[in-house]
C-alpha atoms as a PDB file:
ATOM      1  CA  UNK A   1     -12.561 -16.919  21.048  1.00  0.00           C
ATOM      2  CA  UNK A   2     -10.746 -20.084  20.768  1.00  0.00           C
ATOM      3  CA  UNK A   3      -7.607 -19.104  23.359  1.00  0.00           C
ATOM      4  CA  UNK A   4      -7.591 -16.693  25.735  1.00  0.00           C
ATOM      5  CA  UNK A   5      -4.935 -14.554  23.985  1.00  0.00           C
ATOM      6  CA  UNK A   6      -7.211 -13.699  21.716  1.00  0.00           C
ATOM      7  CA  UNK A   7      -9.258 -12.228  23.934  1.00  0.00           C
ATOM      8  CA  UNK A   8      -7.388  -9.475  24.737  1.00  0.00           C
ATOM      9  CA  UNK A   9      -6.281  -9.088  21.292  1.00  0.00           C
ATOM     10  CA  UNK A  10      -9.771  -8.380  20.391  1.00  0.00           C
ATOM     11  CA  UNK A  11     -10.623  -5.797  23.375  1.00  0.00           C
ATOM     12  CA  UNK A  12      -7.883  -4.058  22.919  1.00  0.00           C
ATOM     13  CA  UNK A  13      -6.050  -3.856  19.193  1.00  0.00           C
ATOM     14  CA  UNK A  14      -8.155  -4.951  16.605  1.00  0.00           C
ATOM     15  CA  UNK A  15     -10.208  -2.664  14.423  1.00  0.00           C
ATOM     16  CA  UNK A  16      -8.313   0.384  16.642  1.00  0.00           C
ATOM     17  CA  UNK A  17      -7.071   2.815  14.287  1.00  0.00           C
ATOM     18  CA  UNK A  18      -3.797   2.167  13.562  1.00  0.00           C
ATOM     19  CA  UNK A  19      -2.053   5.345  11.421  1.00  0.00           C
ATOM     20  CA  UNK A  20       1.555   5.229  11.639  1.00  0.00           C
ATOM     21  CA  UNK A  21       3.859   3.531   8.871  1.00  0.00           C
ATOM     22  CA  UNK A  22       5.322   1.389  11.346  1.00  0.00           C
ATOM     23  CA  UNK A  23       2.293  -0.335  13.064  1.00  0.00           C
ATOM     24  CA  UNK A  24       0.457  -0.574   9.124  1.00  0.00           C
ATOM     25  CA  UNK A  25       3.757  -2.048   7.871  1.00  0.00           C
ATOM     26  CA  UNK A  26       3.701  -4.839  10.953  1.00  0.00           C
ATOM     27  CA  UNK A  27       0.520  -5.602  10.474  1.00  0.00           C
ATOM     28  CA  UNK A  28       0.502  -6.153   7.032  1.00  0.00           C
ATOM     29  CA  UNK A  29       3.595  -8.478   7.540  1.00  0.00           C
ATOM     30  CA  UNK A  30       1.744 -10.544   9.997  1.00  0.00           C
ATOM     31  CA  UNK A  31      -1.323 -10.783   7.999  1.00  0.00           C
ATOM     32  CA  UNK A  32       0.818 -11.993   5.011  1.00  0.00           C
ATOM     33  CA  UNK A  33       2.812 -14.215   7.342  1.00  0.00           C
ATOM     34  CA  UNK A  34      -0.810 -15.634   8.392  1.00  0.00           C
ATOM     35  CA  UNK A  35      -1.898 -16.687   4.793  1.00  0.00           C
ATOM     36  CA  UNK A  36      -2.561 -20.104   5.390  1.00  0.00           C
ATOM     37  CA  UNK A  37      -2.216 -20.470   8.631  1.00  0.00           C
ATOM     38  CA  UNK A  38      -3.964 -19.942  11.527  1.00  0.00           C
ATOM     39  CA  UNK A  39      -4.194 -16.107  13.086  1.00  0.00           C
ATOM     40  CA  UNK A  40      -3.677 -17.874  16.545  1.00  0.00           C
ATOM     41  CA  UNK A  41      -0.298 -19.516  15.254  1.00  0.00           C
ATOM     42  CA  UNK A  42       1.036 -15.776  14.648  1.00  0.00           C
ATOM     43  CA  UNK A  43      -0.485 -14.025  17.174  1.00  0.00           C
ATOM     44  CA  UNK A  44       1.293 -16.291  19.139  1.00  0.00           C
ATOM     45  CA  UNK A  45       4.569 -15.408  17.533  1.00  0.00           C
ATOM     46  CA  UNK A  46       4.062 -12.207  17.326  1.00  0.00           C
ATOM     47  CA  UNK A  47       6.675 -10.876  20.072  1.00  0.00           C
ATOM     48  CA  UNK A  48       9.126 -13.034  18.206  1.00  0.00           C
ATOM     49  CA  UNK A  49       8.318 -11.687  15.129  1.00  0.00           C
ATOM     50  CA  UNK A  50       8.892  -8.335  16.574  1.00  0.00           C
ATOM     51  CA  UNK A  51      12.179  -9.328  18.018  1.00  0.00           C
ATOM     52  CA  UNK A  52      13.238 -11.205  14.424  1.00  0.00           C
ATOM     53  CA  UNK A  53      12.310  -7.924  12.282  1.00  0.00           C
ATOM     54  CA  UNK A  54      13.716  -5.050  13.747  1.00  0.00           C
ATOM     55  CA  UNK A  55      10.337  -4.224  15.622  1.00  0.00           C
ATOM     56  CA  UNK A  56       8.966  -3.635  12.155  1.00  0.00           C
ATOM     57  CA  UNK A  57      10.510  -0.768  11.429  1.00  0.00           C
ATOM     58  CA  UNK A  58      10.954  -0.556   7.926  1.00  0.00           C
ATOM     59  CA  UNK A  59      14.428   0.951   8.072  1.00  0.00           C
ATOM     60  CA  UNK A  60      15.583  -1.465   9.739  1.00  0.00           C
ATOM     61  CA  UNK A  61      13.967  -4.152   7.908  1.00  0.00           C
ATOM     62  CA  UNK A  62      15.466  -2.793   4.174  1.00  0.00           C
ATOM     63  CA  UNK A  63      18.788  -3.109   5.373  1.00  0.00           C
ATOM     64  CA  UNK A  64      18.286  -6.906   5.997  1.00  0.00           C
ATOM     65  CA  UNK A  65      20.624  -9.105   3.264  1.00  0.00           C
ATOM     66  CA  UNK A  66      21.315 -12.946   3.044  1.00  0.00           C
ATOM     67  CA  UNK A  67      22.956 -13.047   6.210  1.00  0.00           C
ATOM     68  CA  UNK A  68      19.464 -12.141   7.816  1.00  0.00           C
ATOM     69  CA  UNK A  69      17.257 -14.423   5.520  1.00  0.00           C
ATOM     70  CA  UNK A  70      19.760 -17.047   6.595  1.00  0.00           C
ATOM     71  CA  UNK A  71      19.240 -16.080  10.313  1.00  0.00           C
ATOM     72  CA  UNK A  72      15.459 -15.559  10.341  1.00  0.00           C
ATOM     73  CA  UNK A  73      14.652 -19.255   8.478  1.00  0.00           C
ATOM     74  CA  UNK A  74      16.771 -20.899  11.479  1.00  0.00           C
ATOM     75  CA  UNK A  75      14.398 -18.718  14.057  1.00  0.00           C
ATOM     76  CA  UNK A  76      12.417 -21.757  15.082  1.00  0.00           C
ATOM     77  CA  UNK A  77       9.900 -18.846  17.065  1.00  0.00           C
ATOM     78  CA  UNK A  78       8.272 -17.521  13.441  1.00  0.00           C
ATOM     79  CA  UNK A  79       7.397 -19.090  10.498  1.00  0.00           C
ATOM     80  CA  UNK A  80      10.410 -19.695   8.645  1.00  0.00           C
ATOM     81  CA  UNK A  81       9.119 -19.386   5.051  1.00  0.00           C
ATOM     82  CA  UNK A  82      11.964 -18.086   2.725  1.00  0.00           C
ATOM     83  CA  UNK A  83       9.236 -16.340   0.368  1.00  0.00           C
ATOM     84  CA  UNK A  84       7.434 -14.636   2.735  1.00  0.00           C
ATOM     85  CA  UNK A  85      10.490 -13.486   4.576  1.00  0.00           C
ATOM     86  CA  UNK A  86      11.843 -12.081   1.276  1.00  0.00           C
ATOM     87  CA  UNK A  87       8.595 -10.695   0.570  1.00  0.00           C
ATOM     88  CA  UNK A  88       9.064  -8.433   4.235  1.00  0.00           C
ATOM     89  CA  UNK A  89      12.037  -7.499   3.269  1.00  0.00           C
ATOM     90  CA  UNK A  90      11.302  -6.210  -0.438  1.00  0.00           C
ATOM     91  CA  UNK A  91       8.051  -4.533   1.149  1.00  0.00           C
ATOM     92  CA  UNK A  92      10.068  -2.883   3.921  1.00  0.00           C
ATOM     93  CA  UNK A  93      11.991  -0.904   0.746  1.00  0.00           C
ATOM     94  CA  UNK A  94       8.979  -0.553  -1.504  1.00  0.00           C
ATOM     95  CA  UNK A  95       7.114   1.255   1.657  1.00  0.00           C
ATOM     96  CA  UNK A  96      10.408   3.566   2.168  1.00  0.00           C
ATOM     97  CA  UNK A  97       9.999   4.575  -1.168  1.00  0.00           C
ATOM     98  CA  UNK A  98       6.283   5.476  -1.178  1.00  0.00           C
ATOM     99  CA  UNK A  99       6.618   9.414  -0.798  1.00  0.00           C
ATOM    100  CA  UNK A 100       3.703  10.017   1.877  1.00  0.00           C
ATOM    101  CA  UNK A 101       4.566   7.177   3.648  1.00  0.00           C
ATOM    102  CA  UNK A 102       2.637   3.312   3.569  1.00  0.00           C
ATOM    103  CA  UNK A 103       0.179   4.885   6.182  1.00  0.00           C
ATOM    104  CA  UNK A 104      -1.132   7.435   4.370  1.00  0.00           C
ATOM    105  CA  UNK A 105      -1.492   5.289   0.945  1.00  0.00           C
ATOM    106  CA  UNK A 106      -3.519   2.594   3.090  1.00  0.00           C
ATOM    107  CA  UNK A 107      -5.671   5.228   4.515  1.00  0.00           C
ATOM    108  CA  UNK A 108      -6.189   6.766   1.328  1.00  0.00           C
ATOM    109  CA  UNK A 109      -8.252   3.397   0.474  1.00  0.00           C
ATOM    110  CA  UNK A 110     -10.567   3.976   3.408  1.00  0.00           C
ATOM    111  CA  UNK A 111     -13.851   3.561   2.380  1.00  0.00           C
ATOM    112  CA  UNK A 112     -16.947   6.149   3.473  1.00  0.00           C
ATOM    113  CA  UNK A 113     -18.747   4.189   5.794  1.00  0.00           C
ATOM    114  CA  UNK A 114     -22.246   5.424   4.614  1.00  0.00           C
ATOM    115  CA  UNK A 115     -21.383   3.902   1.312  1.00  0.00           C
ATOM    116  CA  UNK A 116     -20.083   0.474   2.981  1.00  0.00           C
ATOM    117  CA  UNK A 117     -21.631  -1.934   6.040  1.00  0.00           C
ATOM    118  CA  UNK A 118     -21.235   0.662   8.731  1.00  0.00           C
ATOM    119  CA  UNK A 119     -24.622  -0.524  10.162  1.00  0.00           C
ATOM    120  CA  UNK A 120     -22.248  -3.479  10.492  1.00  0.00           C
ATOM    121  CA  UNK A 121     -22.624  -7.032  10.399  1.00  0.00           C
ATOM    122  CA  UNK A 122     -25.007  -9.312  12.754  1.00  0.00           C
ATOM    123  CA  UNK A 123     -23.237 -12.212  11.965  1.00  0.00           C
ATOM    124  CA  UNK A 124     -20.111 -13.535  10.806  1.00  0.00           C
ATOM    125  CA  UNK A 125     -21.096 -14.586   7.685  1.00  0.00           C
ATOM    126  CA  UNK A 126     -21.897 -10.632   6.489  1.00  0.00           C
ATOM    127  CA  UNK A 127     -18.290 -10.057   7.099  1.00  0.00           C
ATOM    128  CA  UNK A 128     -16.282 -10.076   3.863  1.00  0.00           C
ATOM    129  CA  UNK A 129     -13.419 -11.876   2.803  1.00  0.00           C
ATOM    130  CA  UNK A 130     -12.005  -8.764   0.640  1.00  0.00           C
ATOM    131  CA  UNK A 131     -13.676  -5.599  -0.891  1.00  0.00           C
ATOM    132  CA  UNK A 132     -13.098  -3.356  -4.302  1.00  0.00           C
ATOM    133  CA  UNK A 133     -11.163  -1.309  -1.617  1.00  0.00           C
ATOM    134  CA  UNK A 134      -8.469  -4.158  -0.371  1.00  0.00           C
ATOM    135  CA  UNK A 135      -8.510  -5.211  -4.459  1.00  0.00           C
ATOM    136  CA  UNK A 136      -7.648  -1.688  -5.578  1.00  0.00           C
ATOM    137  CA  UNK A 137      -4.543  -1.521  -2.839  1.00  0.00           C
ATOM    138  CA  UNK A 138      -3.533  -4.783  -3.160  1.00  0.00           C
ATOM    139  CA  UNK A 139      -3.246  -3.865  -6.553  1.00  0.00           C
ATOM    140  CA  UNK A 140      -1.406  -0.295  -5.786  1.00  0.00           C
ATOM    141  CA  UNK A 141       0.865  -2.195  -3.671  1.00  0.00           C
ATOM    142  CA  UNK A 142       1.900  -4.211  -6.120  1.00  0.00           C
ATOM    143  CA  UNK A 143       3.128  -1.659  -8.872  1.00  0.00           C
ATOM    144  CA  UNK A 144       4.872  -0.217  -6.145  1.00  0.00           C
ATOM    145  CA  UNK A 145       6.824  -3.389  -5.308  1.00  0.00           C
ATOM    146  CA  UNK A 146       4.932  -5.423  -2.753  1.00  0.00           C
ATOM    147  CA  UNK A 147       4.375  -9.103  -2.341  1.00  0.00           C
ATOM    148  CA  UNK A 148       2.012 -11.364  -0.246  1.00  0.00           C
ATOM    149  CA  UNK A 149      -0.400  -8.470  -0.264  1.00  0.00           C
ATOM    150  CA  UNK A 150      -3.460  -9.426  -1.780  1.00  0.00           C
ATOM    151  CA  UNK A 151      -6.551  -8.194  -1.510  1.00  0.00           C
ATOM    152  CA  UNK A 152      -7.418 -10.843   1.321  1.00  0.00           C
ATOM    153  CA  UNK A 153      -4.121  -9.830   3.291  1.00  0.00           C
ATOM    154  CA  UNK A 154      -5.313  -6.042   2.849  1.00  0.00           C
ATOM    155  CA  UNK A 155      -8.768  -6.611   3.927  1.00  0.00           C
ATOM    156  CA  UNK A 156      -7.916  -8.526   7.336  1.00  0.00           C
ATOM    157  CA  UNK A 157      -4.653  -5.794   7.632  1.00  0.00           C
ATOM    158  CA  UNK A 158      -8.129  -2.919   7.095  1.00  0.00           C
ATOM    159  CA  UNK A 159      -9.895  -4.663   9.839  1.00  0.00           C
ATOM    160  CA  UNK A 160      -6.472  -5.072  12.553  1.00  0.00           C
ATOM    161  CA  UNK A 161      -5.905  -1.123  11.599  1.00  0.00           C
ATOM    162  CA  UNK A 162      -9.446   0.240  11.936  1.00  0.00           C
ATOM    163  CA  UNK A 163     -10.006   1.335   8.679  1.00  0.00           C
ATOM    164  CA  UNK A 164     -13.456  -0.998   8.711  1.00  0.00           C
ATOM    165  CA  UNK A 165     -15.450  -1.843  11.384  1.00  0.00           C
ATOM    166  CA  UNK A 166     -16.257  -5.031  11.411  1.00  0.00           C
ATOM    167  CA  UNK A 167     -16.755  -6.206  15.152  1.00  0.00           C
ATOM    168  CA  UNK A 168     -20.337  -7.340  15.191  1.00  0.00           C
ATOM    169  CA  UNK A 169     -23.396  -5.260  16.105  1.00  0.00           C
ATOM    170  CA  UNK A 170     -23.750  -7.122  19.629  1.00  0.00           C
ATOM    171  CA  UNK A 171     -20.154  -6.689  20.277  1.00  0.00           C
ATOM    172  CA  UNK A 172     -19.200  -3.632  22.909  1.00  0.00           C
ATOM    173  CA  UNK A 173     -15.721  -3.042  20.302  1.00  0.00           C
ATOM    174  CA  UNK A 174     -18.146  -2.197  17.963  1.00  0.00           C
ATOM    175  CA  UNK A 175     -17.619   1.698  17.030  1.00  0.00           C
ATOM    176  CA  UNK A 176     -14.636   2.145  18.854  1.00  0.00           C
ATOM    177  CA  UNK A 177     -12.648   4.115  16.864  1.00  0.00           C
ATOM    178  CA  UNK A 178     -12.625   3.433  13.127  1.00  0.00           C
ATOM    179  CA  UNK A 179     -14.265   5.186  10.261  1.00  0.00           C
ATOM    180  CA  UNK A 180     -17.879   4.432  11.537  1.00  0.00           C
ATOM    181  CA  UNK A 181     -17.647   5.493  14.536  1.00  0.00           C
ATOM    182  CA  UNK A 182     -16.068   8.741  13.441  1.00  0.00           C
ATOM    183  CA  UNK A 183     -18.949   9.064  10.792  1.00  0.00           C
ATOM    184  CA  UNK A 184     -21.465   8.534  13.790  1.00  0.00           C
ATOM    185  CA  UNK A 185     -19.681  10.769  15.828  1.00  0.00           C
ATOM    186  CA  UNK A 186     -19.882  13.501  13.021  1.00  0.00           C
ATOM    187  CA  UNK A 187     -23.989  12.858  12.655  1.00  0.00           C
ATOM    188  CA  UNK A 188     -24.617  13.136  15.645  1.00  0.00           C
ATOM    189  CA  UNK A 189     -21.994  16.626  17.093  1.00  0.00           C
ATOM    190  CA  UNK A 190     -24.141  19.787  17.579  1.00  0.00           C
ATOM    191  CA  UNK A 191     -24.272  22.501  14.730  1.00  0.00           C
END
């Protein structure tokens, strides 16, 4: 780890299940917020990005108008880009219009980790950049409205919510809560 707020970023949030519209709706946010920038620079941020969005709740967010794009690109603590901001905004009302909520579509895109790397990977390089899954939301996500949510932006959203596991082998996070541990967990319970 570069910083040592990543550290506990790492311990302690990412690859942890995540399953509530709310926390999948931030996280997708910052993740599209991140394209092209460093994770660092947002993680950073994050706190005011909570503050500047109505904690993320998408409610709140879909009831933001000009007055609020006008506020949010003279908030010098995110990243005042006027597309990406739009983009939250039009996602917070596409995801209030997905009938089983933006949770439950994401999830529904969570691969079977015996058919996927749930050995996981030894090194960094084995980790993927996006999968069929993350191409086939991103895509979803789209016809229902979304923007900045690609299938890169879903893949590194998967990995912050849990739905794949990729913390290394050697890594104690490894298996601590997503779909391969829960696969694991299932092999190995008593009949």
């Amino acid at each position: 780890m570069s910083a040592p707020e990543q550290l506990p970023y790492h311990d302690q949030e990412w690859g942890r299940p995540v399953r509530d519209d709310r926390g999948i709706f931030e996280r997708l946010c910052l993740e599209a917020f991140q394209s092209g920038l460093s994770w660092l620079t947002i993680l950073r941020k994050r706190e005011n990005f909570r503050a500047a969005f109505g904690g993320f709740a998408p409610a709140v967010v879909a009831e933001f108008g000009p007055d609020d794009v006008t506020r949010l690109l003279g908030d010098a603590g995110i990243i005042r880009n006027r597309a990406k901001i739009t983009a939250v905004i039009g996602n917070a009302r596409a995801a209030l219009a997905i009938p089983r909520g933006v949770a439950a579509l994401f999830w529904s895109y969570a691969e079977d980790p015996a058919d996927t790397h749930a050995a996981g990977p030894l090194t960094m390089a084995e980790i993927p950049t996006w999968t069929p899954a993350s191409k086939a939301l991103a895509r979803e996500l789209r016809s229902q409205g979304f923007s900045f949510t690609g299938p890169v932006t879903v893949y590194a959203a998967f990995q912050a919510c849990g739905v794949v596991d990729d913390h290394l082998v050697d890594c104690f996070c490894r298996g601590s809560g997503g779909p391969a541990q829960v696969a694991r967990n299932a092999a190995i319970r008593p009949s």
